[in-house]
Protein backbone atom coordinates (compact mmCIF):
# COMPACT_ATOMS: atom_id res chain seq x y z
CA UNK A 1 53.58 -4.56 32.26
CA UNK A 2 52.86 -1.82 29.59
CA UNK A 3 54.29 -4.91 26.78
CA UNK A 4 51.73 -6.79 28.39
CA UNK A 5 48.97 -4.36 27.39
CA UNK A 6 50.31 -4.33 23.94
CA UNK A 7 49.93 -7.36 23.59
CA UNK A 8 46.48 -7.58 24.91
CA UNK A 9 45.52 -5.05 22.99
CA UNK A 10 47.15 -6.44 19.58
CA UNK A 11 45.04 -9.72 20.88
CA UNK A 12 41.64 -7.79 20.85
CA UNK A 13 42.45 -6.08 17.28
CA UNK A 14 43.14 -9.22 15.33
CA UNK A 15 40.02 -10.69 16.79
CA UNK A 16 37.89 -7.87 16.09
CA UNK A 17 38.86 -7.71 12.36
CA UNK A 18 38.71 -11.42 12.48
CA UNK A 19 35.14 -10.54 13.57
CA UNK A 20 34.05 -7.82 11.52
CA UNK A 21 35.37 -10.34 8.15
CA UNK A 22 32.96 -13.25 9.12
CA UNK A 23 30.18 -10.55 9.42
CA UNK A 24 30.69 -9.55 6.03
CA UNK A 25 31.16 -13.12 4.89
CA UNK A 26 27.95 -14.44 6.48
CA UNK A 27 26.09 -11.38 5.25
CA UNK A 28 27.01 -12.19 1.90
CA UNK A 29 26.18 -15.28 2.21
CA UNK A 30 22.98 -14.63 3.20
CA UNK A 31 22.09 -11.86 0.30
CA UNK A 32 23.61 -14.65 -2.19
CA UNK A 33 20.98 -16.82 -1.10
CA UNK A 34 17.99 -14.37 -1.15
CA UNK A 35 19.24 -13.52 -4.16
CA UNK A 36 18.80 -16.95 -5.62
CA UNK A 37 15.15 -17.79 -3.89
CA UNK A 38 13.60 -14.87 -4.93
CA UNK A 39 15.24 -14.11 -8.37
CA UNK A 40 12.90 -17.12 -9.80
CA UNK A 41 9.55 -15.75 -8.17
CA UNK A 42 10.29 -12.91 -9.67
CA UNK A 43 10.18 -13.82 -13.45
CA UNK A 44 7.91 -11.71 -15.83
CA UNK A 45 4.75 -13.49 -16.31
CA UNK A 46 3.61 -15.11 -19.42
CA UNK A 47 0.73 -13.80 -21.87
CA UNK A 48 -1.87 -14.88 -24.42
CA UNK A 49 -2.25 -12.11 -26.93
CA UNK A 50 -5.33 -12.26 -29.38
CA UNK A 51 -6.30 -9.26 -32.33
CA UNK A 52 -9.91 -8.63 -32.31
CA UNK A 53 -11.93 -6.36 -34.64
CA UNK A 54 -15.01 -4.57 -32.63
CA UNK A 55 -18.11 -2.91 -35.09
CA UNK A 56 -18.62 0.77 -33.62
CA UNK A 57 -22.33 -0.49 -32.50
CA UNK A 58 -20.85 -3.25 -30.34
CA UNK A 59 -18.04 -1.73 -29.10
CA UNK A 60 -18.50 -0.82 -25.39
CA UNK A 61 -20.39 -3.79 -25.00
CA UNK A 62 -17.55 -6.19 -26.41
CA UNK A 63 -15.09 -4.35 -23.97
CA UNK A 64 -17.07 -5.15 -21.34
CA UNK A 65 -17.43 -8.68 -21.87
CA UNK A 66 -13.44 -9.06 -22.71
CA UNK A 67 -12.59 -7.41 -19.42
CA UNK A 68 -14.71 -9.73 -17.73
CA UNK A 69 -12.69 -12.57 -19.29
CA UNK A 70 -9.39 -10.96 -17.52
CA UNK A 71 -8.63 -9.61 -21.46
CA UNK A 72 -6.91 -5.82 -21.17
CA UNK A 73 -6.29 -3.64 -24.31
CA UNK A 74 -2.71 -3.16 -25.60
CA UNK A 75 -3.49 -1.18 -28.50
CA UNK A 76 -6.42 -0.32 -30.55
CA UNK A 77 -6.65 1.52 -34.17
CA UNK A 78 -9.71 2.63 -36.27
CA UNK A 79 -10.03 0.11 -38.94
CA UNK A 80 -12.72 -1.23 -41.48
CA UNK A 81 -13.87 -4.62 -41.20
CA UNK A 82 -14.70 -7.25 -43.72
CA UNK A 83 -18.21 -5.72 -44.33
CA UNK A 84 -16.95 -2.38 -44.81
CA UNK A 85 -18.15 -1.51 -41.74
CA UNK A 86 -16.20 0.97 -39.93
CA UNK A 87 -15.14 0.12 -35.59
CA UNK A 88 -11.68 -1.17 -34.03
CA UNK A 89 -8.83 -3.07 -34.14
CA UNK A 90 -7.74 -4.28 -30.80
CA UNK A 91 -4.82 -6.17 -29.42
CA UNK A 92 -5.42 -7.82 -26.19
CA UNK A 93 -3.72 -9.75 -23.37
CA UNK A 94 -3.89 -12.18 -21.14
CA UNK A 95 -1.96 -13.46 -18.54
CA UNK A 96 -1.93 -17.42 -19.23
């Protein structure tokens, strides 16, 4: 009787490892494909870049109206302009 139990008891381990090894498996199985749906929606978005000088007198005006447009300022330097008037160089983006 007690090689009986043994047995029974060798029974229940094997099938509890066999088990716990399809959990793993189907778990990851299911972070592989997770991994692949969502990797793609995930991708850095694209952008439309654009250098714009801005005369001092115009210049919170012209910000305004670029923002409006969905523009948003990257980087921006004192410079002087064609005229020789003094105001700013701006980079912008976009997204497209």
């Amino acid at each position: 009787m007690y090689q009986n139990n043994e047995r029974l008891e060798g029974l229940v381990k094997d099938y509890g490892e066999g088990i716990t090894w399809y959990k793993v498996s189907v778990i990851a199985l299911l972070l592989l494909i997770l991994f692949v749906l969502i990797v793609p929606a995930v991708s850095p978005p694209a952008w439309s870049y654009k250098v714009k000088f801005v005369e001092d007198s115009e210049f919170s005006d012209e910000l305004r109206r670029l923002g409006l447009r969905g523009w948003e300022v990257v980087a921006a330097r004192r410079a002087m302009g064609d005229n020789e008037r003094y105001g700013y160089e701006l980079i912008l983006k976009r997204r497209k």
